[in-house]
PDB file of N, CA and C in Angstrom:
ATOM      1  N   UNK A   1     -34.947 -43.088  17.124  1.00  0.00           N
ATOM      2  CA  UNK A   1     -36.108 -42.217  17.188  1.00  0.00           C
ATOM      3  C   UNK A   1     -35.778 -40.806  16.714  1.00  0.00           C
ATOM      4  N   UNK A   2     -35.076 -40.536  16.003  1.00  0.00           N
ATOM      5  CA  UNK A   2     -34.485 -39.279  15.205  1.00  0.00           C
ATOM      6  C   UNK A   2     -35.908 -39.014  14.871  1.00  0.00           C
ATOM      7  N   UNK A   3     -36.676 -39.884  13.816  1.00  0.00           N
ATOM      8  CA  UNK A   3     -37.842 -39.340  12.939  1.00  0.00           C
ATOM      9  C   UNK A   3     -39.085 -38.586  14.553  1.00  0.00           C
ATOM     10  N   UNK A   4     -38.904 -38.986  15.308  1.00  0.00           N
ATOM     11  CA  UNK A   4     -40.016 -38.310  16.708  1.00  0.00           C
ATOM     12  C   UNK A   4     -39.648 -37.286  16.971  1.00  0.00           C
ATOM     13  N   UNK A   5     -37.898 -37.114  17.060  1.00  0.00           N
ATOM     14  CA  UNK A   5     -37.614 -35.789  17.191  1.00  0.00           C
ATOM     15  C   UNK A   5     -37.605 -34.796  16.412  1.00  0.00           C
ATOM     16  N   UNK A   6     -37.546 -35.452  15.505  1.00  0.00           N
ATOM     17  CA  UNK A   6     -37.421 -34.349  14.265  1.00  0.00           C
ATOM     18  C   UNK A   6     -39.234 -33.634  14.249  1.00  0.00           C
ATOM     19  N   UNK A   7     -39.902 -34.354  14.474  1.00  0.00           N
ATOM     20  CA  UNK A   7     -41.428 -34.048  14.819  1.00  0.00           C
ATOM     21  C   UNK A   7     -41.611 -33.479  15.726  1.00  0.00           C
ATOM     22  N   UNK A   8     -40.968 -34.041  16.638  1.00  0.00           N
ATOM     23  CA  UNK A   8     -41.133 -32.325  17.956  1.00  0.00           C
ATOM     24  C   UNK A   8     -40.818 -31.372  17.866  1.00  0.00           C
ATOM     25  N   UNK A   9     -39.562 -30.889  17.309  1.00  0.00           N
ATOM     26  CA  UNK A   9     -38.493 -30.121  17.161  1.00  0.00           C
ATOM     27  C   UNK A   9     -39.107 -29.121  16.491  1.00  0.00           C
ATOM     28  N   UNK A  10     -40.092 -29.477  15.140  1.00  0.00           N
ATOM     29  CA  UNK A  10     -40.537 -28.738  14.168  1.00  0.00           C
ATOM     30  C   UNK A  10     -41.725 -28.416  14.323  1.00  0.00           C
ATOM     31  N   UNK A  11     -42.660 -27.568  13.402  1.00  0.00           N
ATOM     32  CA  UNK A  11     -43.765 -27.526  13.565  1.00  0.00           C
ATOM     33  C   UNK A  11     -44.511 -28.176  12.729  1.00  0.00           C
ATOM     34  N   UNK A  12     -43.950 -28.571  11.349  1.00  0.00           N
ATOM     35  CA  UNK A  12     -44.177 -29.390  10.488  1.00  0.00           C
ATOM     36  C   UNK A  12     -43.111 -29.697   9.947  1.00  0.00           C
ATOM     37  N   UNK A  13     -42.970 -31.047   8.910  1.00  0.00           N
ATOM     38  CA  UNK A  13     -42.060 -30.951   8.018  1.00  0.00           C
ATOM     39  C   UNK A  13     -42.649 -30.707   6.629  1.00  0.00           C
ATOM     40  N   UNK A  14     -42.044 -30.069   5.858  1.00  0.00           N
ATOM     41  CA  UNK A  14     -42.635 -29.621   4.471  1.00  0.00           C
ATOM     42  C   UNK A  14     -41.652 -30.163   3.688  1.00  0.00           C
ATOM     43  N   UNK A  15     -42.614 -31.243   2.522  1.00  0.00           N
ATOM     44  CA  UNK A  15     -41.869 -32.232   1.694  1.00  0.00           C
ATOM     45  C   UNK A  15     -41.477 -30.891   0.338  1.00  0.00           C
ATOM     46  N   UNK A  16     -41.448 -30.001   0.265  1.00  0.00           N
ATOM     47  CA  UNK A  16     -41.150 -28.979  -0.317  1.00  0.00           C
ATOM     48  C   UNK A  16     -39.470 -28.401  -0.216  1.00  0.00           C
ATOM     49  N   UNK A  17     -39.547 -27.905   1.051  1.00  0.00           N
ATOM     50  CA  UNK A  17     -38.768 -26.840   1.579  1.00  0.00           C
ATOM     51  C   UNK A  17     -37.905 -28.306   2.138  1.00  0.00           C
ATOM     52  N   UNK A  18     -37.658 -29.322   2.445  1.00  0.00           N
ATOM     53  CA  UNK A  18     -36.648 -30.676   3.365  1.00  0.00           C
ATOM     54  C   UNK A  18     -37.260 -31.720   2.684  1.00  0.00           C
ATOM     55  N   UNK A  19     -36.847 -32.253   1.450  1.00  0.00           N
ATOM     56  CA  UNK A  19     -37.492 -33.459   0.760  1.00  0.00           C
ATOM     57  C   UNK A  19     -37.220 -34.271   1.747  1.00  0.00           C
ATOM     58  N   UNK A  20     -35.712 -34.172   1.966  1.00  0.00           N
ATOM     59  CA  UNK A  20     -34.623 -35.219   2.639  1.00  0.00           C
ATOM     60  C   UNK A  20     -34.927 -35.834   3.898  1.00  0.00           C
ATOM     61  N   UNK A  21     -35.390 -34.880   4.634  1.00  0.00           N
ATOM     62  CA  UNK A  21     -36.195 -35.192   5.930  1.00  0.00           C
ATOM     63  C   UNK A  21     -37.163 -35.869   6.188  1.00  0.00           C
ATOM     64  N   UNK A  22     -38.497 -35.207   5.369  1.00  0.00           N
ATOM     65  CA  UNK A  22     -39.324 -35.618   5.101  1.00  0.00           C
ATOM     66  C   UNK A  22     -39.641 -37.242   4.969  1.00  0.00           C
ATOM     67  N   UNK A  23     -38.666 -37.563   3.878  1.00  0.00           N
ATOM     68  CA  UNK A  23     -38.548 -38.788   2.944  1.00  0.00           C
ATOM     69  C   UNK A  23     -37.980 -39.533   4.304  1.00  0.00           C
ATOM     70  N   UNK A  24     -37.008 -39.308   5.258  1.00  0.00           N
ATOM     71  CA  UNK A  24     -37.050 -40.125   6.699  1.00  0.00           C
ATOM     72  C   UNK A  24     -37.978 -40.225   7.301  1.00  0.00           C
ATOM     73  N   UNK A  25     -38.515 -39.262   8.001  1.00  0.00           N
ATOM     74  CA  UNK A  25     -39.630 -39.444   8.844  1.00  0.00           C
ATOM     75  C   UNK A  25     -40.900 -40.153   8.072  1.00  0.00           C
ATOM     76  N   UNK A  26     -40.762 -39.909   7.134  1.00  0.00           N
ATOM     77  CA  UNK A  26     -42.185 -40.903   6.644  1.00  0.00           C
ATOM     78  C   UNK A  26     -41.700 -42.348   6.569  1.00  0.00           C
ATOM     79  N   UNK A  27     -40.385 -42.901   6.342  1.00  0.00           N
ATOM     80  CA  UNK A  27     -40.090 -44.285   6.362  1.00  0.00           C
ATOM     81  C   UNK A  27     -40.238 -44.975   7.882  1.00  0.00           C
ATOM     82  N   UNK A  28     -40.232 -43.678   9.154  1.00  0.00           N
ATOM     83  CA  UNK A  28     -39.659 -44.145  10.475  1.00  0.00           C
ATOM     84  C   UNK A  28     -41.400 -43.582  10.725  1.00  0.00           C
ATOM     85  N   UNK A  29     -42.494 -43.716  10.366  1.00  0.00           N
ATOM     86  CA  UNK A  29     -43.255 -42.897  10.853  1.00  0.00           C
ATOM     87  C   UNK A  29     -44.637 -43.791  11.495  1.00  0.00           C
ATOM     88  N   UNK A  30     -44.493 -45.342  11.122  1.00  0.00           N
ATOM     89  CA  UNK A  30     -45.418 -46.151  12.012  1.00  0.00           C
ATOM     90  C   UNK A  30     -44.683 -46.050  13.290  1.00  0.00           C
ATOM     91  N   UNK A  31     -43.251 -46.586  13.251  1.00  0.00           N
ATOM     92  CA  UNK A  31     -43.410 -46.354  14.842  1.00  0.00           C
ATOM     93  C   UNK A  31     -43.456 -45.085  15.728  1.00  0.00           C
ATOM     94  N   UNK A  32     -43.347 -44.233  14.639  1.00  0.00           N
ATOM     95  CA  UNK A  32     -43.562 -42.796  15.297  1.00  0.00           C
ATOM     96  C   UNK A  32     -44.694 -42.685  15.992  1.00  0.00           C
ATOM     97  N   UNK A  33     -45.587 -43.292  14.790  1.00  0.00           N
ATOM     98  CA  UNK A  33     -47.215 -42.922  15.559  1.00  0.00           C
ATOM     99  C   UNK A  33     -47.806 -43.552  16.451  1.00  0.00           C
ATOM    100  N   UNK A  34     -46.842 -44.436  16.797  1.00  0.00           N
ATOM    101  CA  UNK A  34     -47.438 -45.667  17.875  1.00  0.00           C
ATOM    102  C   UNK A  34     -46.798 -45.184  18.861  1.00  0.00           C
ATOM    103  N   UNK A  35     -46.090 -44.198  19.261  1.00  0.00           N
ATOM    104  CA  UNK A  35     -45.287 -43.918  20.360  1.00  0.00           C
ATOM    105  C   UNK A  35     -46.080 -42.451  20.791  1.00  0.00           C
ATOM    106  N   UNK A  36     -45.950 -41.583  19.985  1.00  0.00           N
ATOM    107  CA  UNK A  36     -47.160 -40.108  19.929  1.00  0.00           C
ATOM    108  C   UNK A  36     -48.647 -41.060  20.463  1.00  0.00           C
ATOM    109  N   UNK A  37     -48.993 -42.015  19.903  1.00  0.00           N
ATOM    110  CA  UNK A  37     -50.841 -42.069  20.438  1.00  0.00           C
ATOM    111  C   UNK A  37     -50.384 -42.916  21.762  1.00  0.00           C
ATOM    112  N   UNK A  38     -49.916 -43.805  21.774  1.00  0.00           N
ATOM    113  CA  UNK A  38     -49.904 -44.052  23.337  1.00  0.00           C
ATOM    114  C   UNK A  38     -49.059 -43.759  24.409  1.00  0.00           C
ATOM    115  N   UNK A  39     -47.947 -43.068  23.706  1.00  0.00           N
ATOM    116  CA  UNK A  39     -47.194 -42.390  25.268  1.00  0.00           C
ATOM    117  C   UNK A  39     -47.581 -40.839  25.796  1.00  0.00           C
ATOM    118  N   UNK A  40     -48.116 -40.410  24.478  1.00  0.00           N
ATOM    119  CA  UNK A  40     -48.569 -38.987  24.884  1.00  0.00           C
ATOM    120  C   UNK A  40     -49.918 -38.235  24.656  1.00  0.00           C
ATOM    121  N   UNK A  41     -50.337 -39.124  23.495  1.00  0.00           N
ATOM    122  CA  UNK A  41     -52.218 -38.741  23.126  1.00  0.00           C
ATOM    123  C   UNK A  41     -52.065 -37.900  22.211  1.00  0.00           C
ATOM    124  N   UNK A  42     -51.252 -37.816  20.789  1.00  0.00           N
ATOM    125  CA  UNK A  42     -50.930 -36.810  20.353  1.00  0.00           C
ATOM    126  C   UNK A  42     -51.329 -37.680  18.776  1.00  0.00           C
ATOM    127  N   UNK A  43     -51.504 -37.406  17.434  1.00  0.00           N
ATOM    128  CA  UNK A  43     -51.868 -37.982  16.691  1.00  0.00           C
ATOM    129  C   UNK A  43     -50.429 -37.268  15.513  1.00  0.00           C
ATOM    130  N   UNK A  44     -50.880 -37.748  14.813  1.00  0.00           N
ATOM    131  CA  UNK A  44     -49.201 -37.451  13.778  1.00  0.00           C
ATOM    132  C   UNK A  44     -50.378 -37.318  11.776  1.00  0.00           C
ATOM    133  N   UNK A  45     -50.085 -36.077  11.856  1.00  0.00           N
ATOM    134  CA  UNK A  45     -51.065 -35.606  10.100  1.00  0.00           C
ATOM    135  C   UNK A  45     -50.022 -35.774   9.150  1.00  0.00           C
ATOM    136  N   UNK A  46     -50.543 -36.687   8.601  1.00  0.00           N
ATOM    137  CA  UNK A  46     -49.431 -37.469   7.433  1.00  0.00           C
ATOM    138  C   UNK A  46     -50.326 -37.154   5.856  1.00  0.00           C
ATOM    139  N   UNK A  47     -49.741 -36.355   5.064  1.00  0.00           N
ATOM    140  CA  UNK A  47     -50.411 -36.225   4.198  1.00  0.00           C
ATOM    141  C   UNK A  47     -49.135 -35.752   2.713  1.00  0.00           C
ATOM    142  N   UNK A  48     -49.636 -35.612   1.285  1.00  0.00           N
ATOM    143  CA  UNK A  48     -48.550 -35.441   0.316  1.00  0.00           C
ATOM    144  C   UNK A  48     -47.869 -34.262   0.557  1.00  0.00           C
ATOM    145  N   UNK A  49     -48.523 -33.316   1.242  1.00  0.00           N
ATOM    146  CA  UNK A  49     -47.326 -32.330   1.646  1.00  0.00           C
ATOM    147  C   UNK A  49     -46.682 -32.205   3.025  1.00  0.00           C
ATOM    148  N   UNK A  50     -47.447 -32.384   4.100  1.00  0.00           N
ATOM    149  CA  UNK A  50     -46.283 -32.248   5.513  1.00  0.00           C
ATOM    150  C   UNK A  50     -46.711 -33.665   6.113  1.00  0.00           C
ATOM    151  N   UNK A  51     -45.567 -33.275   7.434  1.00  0.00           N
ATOM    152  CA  UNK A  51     -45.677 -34.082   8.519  1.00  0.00           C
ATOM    153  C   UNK A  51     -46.094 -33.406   9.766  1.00  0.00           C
ATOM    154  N   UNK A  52     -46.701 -33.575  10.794  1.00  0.00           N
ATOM    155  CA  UNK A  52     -47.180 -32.776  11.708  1.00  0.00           C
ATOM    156  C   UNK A  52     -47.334 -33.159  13.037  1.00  0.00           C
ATOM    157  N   UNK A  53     -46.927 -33.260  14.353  1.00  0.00           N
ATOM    158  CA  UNK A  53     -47.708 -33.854  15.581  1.00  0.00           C
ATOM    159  C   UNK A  53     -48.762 -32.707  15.641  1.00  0.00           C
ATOM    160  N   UNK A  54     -50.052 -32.755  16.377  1.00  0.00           N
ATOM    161  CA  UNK A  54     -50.837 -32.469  16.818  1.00  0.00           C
ATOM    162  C   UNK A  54     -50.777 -32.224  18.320  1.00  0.00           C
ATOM    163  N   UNK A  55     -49.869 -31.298  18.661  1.00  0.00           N
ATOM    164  CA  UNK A  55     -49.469 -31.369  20.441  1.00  0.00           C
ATOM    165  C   UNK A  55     -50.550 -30.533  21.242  1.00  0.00           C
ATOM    166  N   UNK A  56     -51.954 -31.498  20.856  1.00  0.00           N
ATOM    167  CA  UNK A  56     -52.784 -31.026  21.641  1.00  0.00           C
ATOM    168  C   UNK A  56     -53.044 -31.177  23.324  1.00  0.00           C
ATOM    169  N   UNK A  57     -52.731 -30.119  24.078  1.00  0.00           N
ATOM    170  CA  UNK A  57     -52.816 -30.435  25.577  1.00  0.00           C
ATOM    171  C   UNK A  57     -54.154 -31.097  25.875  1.00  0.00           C
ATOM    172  N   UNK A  58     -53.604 -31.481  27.596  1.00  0.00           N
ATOM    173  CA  UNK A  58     -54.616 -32.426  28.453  1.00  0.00           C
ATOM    174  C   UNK A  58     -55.810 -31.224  28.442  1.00  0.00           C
ATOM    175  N   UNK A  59     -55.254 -30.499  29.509  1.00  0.00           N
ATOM    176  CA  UNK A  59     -55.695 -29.246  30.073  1.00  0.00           C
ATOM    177  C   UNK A  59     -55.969 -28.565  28.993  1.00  0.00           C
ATOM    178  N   UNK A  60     -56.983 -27.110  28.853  1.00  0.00           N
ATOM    179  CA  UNK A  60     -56.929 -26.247  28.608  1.00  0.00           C
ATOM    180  C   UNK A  60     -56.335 -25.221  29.237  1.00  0.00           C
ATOM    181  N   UNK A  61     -55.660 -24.379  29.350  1.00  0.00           N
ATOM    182  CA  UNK A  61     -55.466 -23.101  30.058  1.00  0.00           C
ATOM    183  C   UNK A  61     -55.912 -22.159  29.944  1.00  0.00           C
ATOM    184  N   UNK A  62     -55.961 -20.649  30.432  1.00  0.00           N
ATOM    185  CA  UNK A  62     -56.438 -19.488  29.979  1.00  0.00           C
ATOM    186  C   UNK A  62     -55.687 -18.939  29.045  1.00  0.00           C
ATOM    187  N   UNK A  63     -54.722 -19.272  29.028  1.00  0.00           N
ATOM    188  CA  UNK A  63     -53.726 -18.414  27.953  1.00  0.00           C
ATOM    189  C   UNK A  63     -54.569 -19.284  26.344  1.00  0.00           C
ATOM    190  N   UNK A  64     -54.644 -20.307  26.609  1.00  0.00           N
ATOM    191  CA  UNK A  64     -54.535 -20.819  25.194  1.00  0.00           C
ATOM    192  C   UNK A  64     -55.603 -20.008  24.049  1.00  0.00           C
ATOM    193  N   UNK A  65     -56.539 -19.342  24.846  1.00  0.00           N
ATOM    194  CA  UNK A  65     -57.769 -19.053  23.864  1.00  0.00           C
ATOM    195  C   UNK A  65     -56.861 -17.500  23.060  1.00  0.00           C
ATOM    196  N   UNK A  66     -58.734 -17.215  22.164  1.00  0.00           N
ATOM    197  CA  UNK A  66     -58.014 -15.794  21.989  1.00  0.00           C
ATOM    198  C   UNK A  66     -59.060 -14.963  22.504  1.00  0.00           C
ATOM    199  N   UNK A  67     -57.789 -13.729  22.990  1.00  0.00           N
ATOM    200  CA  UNK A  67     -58.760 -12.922  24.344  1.00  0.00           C
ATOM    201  C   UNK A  67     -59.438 -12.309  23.431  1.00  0.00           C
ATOM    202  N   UNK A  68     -59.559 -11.705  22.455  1.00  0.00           N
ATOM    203  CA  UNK A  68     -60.958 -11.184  21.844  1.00  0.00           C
ATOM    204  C   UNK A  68     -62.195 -11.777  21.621  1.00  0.00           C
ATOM    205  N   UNK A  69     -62.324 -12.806  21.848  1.00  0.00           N
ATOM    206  CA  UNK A  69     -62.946 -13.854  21.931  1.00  0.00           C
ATOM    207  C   UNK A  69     -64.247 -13.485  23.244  1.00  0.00           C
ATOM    208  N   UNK A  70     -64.797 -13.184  22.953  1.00  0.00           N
ATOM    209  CA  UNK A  70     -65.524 -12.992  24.104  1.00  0.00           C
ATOM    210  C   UNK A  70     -66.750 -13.867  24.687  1.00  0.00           C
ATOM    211  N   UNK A  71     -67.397 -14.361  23.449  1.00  0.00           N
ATOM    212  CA  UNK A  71     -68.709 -15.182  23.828  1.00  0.00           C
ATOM    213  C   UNK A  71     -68.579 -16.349  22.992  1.00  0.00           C
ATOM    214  N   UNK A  72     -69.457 -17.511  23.316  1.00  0.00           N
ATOM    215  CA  UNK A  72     -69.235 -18.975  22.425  1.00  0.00           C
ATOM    216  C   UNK A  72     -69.535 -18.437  21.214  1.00  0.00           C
ATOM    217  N   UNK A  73     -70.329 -17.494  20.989  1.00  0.00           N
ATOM    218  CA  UNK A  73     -70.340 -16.916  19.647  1.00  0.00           C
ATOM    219  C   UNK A  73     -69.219 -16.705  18.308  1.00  0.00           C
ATOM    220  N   UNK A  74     -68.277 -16.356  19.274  1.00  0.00           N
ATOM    221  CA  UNK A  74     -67.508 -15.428  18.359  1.00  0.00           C
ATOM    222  C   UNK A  74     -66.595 -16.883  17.720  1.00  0.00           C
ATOM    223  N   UNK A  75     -66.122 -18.178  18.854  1.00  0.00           N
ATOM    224  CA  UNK A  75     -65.629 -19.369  18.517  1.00  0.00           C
ATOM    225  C   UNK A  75     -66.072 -20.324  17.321  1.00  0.00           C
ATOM    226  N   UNK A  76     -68.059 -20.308  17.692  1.00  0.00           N
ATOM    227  CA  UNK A  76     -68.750 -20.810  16.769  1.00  0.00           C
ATOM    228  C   UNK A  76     -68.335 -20.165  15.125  1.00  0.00           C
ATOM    229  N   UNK A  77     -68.443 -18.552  15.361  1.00  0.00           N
ATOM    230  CA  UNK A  77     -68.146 -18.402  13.831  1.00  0.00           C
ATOM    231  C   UNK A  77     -66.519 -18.577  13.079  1.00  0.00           C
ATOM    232  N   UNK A  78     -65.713 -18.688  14.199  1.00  0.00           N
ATOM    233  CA  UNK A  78     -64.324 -18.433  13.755  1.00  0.00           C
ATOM    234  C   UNK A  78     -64.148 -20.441  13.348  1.00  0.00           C
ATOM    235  N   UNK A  79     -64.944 -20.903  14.069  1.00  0.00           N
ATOM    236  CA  UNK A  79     -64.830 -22.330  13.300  1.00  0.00           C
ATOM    237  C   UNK A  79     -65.662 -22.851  12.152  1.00  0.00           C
ATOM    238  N   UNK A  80     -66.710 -21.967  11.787  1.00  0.00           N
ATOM    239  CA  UNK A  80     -67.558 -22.141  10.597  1.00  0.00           C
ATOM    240  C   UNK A  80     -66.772 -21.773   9.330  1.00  0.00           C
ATOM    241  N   UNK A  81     -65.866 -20.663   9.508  1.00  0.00           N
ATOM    242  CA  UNK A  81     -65.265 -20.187   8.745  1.00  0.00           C
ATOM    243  C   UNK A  81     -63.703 -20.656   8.466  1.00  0.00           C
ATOM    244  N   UNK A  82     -63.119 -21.540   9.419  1.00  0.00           N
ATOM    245  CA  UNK A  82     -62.259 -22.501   8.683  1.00  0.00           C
ATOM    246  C   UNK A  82     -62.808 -24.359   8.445  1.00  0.00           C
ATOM    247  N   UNK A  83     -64.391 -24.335   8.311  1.00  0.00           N
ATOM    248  CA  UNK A  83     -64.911 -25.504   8.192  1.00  0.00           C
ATOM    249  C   UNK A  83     -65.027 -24.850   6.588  1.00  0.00           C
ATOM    250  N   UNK A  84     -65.612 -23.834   6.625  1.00  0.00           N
ATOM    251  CA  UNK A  84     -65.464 -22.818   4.900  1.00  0.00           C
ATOM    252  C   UNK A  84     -64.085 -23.093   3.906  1.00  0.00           C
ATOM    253  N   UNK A  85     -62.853 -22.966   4.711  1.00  0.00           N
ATOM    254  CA  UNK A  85     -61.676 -22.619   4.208  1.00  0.00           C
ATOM    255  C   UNK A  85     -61.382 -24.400   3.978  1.00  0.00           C
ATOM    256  N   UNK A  86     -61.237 -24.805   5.049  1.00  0.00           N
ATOM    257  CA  UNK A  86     -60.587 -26.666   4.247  1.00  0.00           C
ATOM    258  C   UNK A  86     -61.403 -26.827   3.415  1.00  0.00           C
ATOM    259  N   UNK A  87     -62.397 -26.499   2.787  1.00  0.00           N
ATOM    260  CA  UNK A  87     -62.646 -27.335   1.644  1.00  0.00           C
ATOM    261  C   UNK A  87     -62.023 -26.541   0.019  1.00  0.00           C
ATOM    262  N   UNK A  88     -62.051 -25.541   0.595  1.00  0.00           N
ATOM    263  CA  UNK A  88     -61.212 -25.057  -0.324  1.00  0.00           C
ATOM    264  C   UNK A  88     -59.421 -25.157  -0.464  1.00  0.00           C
ATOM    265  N   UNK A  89     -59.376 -25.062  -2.179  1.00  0.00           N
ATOM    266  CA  UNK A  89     -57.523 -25.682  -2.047  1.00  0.00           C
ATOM    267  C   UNK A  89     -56.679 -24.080  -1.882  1.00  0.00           C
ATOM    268  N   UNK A  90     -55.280 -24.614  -1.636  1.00  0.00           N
ATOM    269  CA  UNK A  90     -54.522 -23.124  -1.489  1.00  0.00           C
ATOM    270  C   UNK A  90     -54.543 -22.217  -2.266  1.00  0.00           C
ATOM    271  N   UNK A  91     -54.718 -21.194  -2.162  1.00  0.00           N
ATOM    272  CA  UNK A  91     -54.709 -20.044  -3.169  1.00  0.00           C
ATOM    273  C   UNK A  91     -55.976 -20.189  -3.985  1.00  0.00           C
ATOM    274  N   UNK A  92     -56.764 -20.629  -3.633  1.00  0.00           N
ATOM    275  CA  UNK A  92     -58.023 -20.451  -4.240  1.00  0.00           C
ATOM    276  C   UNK A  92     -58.821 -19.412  -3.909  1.00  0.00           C
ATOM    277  N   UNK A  93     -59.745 -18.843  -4.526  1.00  0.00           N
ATOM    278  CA  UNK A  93     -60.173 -17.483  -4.715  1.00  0.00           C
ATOM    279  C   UNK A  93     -61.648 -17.820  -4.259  1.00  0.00           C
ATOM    280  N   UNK A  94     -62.590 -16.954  -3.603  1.00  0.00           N
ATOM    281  CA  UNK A  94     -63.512 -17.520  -3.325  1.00  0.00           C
ATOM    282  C   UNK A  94     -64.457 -16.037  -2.998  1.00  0.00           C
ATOM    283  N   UNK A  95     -65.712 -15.869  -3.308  1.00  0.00           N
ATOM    284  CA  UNK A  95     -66.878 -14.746  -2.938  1.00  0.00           C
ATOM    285  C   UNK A  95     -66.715 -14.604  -1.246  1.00  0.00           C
ATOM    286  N   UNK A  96     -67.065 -12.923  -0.935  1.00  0.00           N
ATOM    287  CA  UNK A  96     -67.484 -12.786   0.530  1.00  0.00           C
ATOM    288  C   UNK A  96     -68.639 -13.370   0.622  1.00  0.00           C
ATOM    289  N   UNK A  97     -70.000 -13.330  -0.349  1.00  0.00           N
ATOM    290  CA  UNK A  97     -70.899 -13.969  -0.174  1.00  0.00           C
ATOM    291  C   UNK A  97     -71.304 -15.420  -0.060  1.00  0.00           C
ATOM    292  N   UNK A  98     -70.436 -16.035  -0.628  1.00  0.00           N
ATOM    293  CA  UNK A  98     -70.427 -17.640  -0.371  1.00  0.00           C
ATOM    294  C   UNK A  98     -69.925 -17.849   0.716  1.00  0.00           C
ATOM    295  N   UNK A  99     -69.451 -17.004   1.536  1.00  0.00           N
ATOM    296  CA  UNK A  99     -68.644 -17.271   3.284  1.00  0.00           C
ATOM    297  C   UNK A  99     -69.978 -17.461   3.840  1.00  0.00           C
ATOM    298  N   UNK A 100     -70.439 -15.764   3.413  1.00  0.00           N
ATOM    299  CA  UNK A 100     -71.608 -15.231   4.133  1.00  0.00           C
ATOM    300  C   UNK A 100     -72.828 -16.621   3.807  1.00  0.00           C
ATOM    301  N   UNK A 101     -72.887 -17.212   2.980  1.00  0.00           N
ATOM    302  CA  UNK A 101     -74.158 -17.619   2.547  1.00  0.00           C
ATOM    303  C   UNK A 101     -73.994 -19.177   3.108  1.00  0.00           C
ATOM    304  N   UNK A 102     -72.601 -19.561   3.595  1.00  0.00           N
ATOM    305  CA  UNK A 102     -72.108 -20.913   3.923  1.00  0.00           C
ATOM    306  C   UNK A 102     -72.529 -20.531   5.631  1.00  0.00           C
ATOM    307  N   UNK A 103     -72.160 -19.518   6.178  1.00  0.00           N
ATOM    308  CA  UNK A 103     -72.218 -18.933   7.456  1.00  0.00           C
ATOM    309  C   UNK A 103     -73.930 -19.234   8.365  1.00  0.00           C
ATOM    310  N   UNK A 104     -74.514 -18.512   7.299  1.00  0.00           N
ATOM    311  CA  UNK A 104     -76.311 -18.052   7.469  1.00  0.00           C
ATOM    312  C   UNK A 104     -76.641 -20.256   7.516  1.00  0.00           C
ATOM    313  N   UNK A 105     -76.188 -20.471   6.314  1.00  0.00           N
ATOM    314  CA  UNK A 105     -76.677 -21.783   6.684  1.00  0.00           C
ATOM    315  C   UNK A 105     -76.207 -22.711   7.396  1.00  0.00           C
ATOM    316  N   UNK A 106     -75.015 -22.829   7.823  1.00  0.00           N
ATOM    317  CA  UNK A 106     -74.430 -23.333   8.941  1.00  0.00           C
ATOM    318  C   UNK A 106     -75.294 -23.092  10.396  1.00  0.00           C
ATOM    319  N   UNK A 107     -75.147 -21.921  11.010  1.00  0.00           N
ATOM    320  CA  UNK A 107     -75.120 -21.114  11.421  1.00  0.00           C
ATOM    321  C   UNK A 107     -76.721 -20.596  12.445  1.00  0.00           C
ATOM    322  N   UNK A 108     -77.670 -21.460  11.434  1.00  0.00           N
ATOM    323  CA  UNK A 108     -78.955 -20.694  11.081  1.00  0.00           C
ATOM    324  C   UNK A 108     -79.854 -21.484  12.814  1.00  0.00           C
ATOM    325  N   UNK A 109     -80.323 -20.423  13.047  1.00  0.00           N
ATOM    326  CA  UNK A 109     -81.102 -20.881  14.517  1.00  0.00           C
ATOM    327  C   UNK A 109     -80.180 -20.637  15.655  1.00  0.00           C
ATOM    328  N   UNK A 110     -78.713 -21.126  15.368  1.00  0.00           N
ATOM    329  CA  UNK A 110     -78.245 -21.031  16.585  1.00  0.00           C
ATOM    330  C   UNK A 110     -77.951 -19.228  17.247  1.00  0.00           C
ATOM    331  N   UNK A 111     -77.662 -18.892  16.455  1.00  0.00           N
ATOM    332  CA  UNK A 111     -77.185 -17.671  16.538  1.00  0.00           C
ATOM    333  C   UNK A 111     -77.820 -16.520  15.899  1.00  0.00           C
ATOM    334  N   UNK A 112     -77.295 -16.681  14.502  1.00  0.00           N
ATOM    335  CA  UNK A 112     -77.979 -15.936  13.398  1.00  0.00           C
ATOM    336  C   UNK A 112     -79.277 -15.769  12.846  1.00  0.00           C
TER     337      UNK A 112
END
């Protein structure tokens, strides 16, 4: 179980920066994921560039949020705006107004 630890240990693996690694844990990585979803509830993001557990807790805590955060408001928009960003690729360049104009229509009734 090297390839599980090596997944805990890290925060990702990047087939970039550790081909070598990488290229293990993806050979050892069904039984990886069968051990993450049912011993701990944790899912494993397997994709052409990393490897990832998802060490999402049971609980929430208070620490976990962010304290500026003040109303469901401020959550709603901070997740509209990386529902904005995945569809876009890295280093891609993009208008304030197409945030804004993705935002208003997302967005529209509940808040805005």
């Amino acid at each position: 179980m090297e390839a599980a630890k090596a997944l805990i240990e890290n925060c990702w693996i990047d087939k970039k920066t550790d081909k070598e690694l990488y290229m293990k844990v993806r050979r050892e990585l069904p039984k990886c994921q069968k051990f993450f979803r049912e011993q701990l509830g944790w899912t494993v993001i397997n994709n052409e560039q990393i490897l990832k557990v998802e060490k999402i807790p049971a609980h929430a805590e208070s620490y976990m949020g962010i304290t500026d955060f003040t109303e469901s408001r401020d959550y709603c928009l901070f997740c509209a705006v990386l529902a904005f960003l995945e569809d876009k690729e890295e280093q891609e360049q993009f208008l304030l107004s197409e945030l804004v104009d993705m935002l208003e229509l997302q967005l529209k009734g509940a808040f805005l």
